[in-house]
Structure formats: C-alpha cells, structure tokens
Protein backbone atom coordinates (compact mmCIF):
# COMPACT_ATOMS: atom_id res chain seq x y z
CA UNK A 1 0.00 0.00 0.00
CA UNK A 2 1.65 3.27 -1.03
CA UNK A 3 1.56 6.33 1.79
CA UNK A 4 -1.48 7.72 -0.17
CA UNK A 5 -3.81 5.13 0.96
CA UNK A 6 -2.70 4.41 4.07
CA UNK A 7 -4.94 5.68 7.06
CA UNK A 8 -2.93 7.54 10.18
CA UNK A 9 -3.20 5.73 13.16
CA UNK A 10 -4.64 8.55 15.18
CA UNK A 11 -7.35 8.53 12.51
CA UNK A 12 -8.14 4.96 13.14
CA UNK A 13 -8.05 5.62 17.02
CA UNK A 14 -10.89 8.35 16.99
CA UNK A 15 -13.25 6.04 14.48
CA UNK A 16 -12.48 3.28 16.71
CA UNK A 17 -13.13 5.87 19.91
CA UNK A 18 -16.27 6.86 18.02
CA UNK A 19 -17.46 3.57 18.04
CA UNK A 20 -16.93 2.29 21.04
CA UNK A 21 -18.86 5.04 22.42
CA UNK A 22 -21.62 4.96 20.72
CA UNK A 23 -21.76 1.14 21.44
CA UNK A 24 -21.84 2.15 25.22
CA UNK A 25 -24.06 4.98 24.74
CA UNK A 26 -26.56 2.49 23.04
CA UNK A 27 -26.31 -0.06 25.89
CA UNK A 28 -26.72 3.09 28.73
CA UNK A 29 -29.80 4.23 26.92
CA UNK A 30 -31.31 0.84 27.97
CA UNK A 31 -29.34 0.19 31.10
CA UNK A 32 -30.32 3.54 32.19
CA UNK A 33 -26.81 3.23 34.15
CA UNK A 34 -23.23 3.82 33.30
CA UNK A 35 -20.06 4.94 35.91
CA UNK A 36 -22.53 5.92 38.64
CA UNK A 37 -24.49 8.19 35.83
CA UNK A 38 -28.05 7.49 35.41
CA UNK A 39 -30.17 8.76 32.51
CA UNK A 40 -33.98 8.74 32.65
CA UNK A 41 -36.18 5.66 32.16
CA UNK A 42 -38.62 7.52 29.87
CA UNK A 43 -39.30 5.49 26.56
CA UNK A 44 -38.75 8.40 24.75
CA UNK A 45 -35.36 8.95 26.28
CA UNK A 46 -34.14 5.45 25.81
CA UNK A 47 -34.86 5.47 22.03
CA UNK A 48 -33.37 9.38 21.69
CA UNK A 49 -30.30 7.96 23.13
CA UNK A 50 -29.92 4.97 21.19
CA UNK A 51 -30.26 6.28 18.39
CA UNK A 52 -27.72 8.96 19.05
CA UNK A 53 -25.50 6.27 19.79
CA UNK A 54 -26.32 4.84 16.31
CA UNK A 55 -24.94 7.35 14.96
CA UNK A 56 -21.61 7.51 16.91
CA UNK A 57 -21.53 4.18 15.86
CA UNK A 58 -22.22 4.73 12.07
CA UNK A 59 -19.93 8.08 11.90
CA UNK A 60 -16.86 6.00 13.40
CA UNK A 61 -17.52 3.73 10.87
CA UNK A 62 -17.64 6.11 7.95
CA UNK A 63 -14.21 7.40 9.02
CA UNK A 64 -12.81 4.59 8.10
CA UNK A 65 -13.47 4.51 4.76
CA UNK A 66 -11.25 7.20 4.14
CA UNK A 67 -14.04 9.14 1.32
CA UNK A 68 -14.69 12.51 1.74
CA UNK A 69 -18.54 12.18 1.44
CA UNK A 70 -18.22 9.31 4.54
CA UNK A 71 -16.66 12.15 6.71
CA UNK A 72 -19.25 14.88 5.40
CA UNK A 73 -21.58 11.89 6.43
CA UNK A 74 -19.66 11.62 9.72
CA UNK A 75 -19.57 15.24 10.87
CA UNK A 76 -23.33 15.75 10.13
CA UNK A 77 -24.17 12.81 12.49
CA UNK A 78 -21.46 14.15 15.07
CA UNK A 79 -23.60 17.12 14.88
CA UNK A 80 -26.83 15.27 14.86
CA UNK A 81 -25.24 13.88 18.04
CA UNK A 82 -24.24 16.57 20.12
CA UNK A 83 -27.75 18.70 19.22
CA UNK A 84 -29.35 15.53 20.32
CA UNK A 85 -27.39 15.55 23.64
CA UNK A 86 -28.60 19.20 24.18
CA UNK A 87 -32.41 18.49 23.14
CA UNK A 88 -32.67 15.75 25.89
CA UNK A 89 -31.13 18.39 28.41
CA UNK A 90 -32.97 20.95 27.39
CA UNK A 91 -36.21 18.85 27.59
CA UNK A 92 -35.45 17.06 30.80
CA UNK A 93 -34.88 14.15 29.99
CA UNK A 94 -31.64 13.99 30.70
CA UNK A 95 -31.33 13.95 34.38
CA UNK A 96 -29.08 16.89 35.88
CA UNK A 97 -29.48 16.30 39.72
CA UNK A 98 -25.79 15.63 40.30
CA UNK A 99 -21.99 16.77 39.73
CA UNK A 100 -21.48 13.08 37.84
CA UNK A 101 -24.72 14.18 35.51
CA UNK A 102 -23.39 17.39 34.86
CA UNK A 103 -19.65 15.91 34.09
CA UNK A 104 -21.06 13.68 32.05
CA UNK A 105 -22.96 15.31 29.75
CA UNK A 106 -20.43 18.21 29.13
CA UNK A 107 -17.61 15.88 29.03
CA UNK A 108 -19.37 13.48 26.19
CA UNK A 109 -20.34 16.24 24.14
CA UNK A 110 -17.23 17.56 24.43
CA UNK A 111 -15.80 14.92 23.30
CA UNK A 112 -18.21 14.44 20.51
CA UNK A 113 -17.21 18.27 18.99
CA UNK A 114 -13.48 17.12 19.04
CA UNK A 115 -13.80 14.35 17.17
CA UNK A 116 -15.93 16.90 14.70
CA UNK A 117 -13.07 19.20 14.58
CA UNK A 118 -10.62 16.51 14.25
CA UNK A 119 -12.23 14.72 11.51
CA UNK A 120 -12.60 17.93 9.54
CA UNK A 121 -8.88 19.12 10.45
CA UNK A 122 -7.82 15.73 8.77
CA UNK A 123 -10.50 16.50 5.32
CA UNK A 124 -7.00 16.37 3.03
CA UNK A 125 -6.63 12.91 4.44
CA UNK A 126 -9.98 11.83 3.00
CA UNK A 127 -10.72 10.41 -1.07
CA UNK A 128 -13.10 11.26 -3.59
C-alpha cells in the first residue's frame, strides 16, 4: 500500500473511539446506568439515546473509509449527536441532579465536537 492510501493511526483511534462510544451509549440508553451516571427511564429517552448512539456508531464507521462524502456523512451525524445531547437536556430528559450528571454530559459532548473538529482538520486525508 503506497503512503497515499494508508490511514494515520490517530485517525483509526478516533473512528475506533467513536465507536466504542456509541456502542456504550446504546447499551446506557437501555441500562439507564453507566459509571454511577443514570439517565432517565422515559421510553422516549431510551430510544433518543440509542439512536444517538447509532450514529456515533455509524460516523466511526464512515471514518474509516477514508471518502470525503463518509466524513461529510460523519460530521453531520457528530452534529446530529451533540444537538441531540442538548435536546434531551434541554427537555429534561436527561437527568441533571448531580456533579457526575453534569460531568457527564459536558464531558461526552465535548468529546463528541473534538472528534468533529478533528475529523474535519484531517478532510486532506480523505478520497473522492
């Protein structure tokens, strides 16, 4: 494989990130429990948050395909992600009755705009 096509590792490590937590995201929206943070039992929470894990899960893995339009793809649904983190506070149903719930939240959506600005740092990186 010539240096053109090959992926950087750090690249690799933030899909993989991206993945992994939107695999545990999708498991805490119907455990309702992860690290001593709880999220709300509502029906309508568990399916906002699963599906916002979804598409952690489904941006992670359209980063590495290396195409441009998979990262478009990806940032969108970072951004669907991190609007639909905000919603569910906004709305209440995101629980915000401790320091952890506070944390947490920030901290994940946090985390979710870096790995925007990352992926869009890295656009160069990314095929037609």
């Amino acid at each position: 494989m010539d240096s053109n096509n090959k992926r950087p590792l750090t690249l690799t490590i933030v899909a993989l990130l991206m993945i992994l937590f939107g695999i545990i995201e999708v498991i805490t929206s119907f455990t309702h429990s992860f690290l001593g943070i709880t999220t709300s039992q509502a029906v309508l929470f568990t399916y906002s948050a699963a599906t916002i894990g979804i598409f952690y899960v489904i941006a992670g893995l359209l980063v590495l395909t290396k195409k441009k339009w998979a990262a478009a793809l990806a940032i969108f649904l970072l951004a669907a992600d991190i609007i639909g983190r905000i919603t569910l506070v906004q709305i209440g149903l995101y629980p915000l009755n401790s320091l952890e719930q506070y944390i947490g939240i920030i901290a994940g959506t946090i985390i979710a705009i870096i790995f925007a600005i990352y992926i869009g740092s890295k656009w160069n990186l990314f095929k037609n």
